[in-house]
PDB file of N, CA and C in Angstrom:
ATOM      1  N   UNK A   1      -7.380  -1.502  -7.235  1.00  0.00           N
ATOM      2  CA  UNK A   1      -7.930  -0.296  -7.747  1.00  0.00           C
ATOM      3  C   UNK A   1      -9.427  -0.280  -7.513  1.00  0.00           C
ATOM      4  N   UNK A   2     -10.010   1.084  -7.042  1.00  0.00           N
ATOM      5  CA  UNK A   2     -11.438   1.180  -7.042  1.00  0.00           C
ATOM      6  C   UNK A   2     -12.128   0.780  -8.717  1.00  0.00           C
ATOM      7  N   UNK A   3     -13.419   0.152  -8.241  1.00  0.00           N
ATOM      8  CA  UNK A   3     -14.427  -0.121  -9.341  1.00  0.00           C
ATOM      9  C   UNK A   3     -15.235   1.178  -9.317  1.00  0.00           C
ATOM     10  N   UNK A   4     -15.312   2.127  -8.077  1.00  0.00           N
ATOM     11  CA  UNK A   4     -16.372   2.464  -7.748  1.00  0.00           C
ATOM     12  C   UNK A   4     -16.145   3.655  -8.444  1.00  0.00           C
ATOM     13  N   UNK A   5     -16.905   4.550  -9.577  1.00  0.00           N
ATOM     14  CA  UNK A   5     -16.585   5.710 -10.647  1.00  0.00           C
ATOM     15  C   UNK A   5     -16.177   7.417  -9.986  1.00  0.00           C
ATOM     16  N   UNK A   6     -17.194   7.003  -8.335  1.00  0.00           N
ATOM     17  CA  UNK A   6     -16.703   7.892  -7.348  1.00  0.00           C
ATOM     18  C   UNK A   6     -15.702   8.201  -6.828  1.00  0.00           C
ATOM     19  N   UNK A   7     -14.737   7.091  -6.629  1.00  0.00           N
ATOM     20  CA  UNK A   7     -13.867   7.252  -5.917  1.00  0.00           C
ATOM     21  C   UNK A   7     -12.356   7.322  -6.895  1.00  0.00           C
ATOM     22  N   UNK A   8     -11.232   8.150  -6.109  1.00  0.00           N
ATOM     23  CA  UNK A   8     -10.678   7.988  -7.174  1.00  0.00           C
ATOM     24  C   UNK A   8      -9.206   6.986  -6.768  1.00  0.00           C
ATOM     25  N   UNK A   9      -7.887   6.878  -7.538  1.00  0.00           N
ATOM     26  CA  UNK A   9      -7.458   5.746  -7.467  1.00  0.00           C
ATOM     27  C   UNK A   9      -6.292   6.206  -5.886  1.00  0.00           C
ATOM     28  N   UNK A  10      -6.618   7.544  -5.484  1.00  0.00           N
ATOM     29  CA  UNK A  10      -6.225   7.976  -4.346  1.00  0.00           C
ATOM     30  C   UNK A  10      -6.374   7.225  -3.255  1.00  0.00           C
ATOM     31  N   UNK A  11      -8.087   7.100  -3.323  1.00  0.00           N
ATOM     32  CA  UNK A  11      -8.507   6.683  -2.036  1.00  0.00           C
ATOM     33  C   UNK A  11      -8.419   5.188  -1.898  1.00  0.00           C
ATOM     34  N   UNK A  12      -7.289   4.423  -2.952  1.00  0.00           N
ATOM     35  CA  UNK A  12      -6.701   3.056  -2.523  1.00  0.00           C
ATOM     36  C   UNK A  12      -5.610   3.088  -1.925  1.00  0.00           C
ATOM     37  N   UNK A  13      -5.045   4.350  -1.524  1.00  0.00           N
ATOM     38  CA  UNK A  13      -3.619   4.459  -0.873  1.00  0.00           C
ATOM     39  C   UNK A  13      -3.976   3.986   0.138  1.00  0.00           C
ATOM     40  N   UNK A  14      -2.540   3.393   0.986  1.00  0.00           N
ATOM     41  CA  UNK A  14      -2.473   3.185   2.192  1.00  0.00           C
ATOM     42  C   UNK A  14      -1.289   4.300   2.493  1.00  0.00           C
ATOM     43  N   UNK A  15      -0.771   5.055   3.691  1.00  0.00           N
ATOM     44  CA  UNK A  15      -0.142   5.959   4.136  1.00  0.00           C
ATOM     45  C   UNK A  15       1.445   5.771   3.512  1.00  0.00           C
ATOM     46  N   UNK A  16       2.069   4.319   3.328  1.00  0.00           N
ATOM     47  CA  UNK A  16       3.033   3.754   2.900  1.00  0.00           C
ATOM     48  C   UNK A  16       2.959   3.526   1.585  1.00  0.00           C
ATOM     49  N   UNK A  17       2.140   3.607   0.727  1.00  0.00           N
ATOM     50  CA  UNK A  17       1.981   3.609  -0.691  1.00  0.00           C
ATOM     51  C   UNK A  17       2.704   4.434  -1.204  1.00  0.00           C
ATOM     52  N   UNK A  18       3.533   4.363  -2.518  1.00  0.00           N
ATOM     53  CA  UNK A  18       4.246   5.231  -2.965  1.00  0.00           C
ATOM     54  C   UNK A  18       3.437   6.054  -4.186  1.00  0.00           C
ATOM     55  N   UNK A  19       2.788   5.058  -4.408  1.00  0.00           N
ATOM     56  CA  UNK A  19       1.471   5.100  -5.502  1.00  0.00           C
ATOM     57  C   UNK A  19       0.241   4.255  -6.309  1.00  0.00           C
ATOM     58  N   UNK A  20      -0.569   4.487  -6.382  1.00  0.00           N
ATOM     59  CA  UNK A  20      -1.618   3.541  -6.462  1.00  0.00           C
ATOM     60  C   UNK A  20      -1.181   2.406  -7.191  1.00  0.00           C
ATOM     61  N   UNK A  21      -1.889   1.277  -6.324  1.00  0.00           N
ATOM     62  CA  UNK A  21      -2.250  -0.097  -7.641  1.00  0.00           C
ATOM     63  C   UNK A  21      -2.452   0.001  -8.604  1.00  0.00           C
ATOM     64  N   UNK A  22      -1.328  -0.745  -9.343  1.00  0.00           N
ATOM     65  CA  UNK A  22      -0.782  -1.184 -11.449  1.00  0.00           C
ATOM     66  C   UNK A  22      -0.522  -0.053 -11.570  1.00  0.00           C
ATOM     67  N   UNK A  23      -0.131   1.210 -11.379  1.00  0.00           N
ATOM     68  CA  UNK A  23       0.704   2.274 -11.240  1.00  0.00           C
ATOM     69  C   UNK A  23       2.127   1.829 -12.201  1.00  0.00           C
ATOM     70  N   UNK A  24       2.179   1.932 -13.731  1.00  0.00           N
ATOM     71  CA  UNK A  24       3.709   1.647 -14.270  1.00  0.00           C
ATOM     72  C   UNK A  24       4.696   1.706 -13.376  1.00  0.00           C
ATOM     73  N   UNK A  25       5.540   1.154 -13.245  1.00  0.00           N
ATOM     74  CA  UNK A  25       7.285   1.448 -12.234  1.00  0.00           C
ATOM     75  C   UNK A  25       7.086   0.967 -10.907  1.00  0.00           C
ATOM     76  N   UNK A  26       5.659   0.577 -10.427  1.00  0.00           N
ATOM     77  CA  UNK A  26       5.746   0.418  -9.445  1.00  0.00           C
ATOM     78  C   UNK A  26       5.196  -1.289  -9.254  1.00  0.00           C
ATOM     79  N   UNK A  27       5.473  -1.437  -7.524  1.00  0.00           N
ATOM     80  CA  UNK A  27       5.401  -2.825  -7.004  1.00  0.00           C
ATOM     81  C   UNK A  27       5.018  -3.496  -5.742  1.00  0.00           C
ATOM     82  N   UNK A  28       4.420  -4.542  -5.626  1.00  0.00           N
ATOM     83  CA  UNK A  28       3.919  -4.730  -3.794  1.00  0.00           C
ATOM     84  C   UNK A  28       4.963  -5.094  -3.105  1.00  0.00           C
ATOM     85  N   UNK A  29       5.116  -4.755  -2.224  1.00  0.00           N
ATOM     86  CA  UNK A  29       6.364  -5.153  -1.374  1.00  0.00           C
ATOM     87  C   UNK A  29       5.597  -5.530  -0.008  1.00  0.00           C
ATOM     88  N   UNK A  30       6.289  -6.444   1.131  1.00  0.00           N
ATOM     89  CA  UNK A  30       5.836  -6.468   1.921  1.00  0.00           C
ATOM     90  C   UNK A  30       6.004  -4.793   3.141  1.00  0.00           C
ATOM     91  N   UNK A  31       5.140  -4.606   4.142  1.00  0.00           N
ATOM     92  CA  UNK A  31       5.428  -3.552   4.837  1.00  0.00           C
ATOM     93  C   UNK A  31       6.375  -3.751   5.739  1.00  0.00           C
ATOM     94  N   UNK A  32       7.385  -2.151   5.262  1.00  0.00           N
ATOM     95  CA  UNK A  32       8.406  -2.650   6.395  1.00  0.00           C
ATOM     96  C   UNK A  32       8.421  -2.366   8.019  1.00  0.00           C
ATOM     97  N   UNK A  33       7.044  -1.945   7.989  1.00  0.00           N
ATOM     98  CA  UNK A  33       6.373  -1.715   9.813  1.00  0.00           C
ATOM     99  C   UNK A  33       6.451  -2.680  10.218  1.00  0.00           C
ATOM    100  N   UNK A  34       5.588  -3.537   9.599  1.00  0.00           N
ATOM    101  CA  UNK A  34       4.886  -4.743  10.655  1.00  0.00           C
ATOM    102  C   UNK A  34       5.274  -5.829   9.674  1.00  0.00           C
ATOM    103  N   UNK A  35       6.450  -5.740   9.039  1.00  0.00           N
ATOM    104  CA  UNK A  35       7.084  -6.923   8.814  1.00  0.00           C
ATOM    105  C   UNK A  35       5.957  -8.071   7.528  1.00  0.00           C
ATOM    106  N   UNK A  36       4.890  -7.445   7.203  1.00  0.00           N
ATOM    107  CA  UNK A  36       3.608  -8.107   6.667  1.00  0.00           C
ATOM    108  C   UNK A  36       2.681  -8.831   7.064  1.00  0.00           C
ATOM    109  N   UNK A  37       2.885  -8.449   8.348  1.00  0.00           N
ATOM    110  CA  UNK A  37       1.361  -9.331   9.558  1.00  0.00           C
ATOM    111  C   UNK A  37       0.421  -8.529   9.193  1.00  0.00           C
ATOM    112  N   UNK A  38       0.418  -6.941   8.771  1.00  0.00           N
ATOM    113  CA  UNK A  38      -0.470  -6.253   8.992  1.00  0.00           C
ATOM    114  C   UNK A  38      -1.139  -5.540  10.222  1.00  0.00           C
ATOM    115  N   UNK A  39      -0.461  -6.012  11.271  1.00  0.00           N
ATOM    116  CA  UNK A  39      -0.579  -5.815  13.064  1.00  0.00           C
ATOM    117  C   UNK A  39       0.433  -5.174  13.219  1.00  0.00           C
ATOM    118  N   UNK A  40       0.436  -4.008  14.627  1.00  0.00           N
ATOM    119  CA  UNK A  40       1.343  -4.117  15.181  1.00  0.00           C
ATOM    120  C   UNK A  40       0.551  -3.488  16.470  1.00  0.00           C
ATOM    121  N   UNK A  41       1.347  -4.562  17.286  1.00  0.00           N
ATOM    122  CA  UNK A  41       1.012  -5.195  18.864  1.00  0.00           C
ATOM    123  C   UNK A  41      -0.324  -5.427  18.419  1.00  0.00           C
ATOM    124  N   UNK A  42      -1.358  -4.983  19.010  1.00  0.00           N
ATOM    125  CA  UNK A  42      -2.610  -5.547  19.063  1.00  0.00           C
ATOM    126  C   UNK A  42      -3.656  -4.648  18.437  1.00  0.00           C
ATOM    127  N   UNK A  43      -2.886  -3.713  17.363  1.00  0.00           N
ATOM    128  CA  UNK A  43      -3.382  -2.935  16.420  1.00  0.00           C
ATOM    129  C   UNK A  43      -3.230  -3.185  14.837  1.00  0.00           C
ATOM    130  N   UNK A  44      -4.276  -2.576  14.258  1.00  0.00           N
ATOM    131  CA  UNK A  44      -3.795  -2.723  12.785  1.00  0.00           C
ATOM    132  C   UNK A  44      -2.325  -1.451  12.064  1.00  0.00           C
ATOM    133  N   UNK A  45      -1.374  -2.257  11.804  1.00  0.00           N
ATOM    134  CA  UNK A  45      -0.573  -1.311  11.192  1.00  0.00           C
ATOM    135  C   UNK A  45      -1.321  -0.144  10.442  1.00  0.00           C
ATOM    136  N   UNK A  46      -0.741   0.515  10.982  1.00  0.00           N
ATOM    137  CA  UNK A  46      -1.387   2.645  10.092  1.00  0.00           C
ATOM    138  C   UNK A  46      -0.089   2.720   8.852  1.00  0.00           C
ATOM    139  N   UNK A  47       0.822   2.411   8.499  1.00  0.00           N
ATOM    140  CA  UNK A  47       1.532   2.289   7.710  1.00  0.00           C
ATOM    141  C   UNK A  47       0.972   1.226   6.184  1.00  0.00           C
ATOM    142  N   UNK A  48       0.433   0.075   6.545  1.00  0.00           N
ATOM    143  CA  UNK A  48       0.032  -0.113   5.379  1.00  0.00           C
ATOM    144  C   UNK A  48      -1.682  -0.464   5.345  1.00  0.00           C
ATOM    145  N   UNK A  49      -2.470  -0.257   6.651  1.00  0.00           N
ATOM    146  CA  UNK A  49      -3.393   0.213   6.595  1.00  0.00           C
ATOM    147  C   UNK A  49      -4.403  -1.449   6.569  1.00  0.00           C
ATOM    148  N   UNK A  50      -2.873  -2.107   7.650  1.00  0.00           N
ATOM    149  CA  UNK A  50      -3.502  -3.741   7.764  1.00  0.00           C
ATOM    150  C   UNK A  50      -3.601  -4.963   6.408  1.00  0.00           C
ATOM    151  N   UNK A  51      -3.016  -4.807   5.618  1.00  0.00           N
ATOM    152  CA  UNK A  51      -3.290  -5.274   4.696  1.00  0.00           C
ATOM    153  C   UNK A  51      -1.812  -6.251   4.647  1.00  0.00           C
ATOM    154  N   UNK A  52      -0.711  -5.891   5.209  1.00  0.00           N
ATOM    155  CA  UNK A  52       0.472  -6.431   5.218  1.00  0.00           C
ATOM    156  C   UNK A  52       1.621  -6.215   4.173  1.00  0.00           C
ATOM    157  N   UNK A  53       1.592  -5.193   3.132  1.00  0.00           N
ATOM    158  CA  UNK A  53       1.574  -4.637   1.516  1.00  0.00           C
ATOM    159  C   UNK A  53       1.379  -3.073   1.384  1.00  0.00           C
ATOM    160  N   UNK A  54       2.544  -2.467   1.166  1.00  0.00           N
ATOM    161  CA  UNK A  54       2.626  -1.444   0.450  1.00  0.00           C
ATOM    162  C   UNK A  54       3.139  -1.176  -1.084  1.00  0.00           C
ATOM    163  N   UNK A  55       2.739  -0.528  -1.866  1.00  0.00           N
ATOM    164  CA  UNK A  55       3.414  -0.084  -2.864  1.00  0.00           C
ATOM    165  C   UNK A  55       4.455   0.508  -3.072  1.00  0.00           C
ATOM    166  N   UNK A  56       5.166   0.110  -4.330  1.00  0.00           N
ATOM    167  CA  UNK A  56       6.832   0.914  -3.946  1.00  0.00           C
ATOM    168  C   UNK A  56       7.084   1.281  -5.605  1.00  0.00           C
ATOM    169  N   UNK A  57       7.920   2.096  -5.964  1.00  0.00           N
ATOM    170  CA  UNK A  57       8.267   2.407  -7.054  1.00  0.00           C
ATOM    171  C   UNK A  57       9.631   0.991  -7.189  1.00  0.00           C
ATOM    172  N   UNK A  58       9.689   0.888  -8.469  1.00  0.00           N
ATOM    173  CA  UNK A  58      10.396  -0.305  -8.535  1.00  0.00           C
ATOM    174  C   UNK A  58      11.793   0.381  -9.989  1.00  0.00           C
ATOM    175  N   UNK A  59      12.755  -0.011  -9.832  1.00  0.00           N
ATOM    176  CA  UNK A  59      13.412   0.148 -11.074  1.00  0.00           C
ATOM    177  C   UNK A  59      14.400   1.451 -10.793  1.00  0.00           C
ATOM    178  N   UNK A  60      15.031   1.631 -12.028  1.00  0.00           N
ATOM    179  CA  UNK A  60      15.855   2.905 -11.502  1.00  0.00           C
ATOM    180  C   UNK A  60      15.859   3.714 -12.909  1.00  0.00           C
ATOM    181  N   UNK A  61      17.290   4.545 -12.864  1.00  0.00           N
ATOM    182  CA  UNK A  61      17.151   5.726 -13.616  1.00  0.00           C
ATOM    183  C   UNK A  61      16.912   4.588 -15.398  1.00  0.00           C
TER     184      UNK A  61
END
């Protein structure tokens, strides 16, 4: 989560985020692009935005 009072907890998404970090219900999962290298081929995954970790909603009804 941002420290920064500017920013808001949006601009911690990565494109694959379901919803921001400590978000209740939700959880890190590895990305299922790039497998959690954070690469793919000789780029940074755009899916979790290189980090190897997206957020996921966790749990059910």
């Amino acid at each position: 989560m941002s420290t920064d009072p500017a920013r808001s907890d949006t601009d911690d998404l990565a494109p694959g985020d379901e919803a921001p970090p400590g978000t209740p219900g939700s959880g890190e999962d590895v990305c299922p692009r790039c497998g959690g290298s954070g690469r793919l081929d000789d780029a940074t995954c755009d899916e979790c935005a290189g980090t190897g970790r997206v957020i996921r909603g966790v749990g059910g009804g």
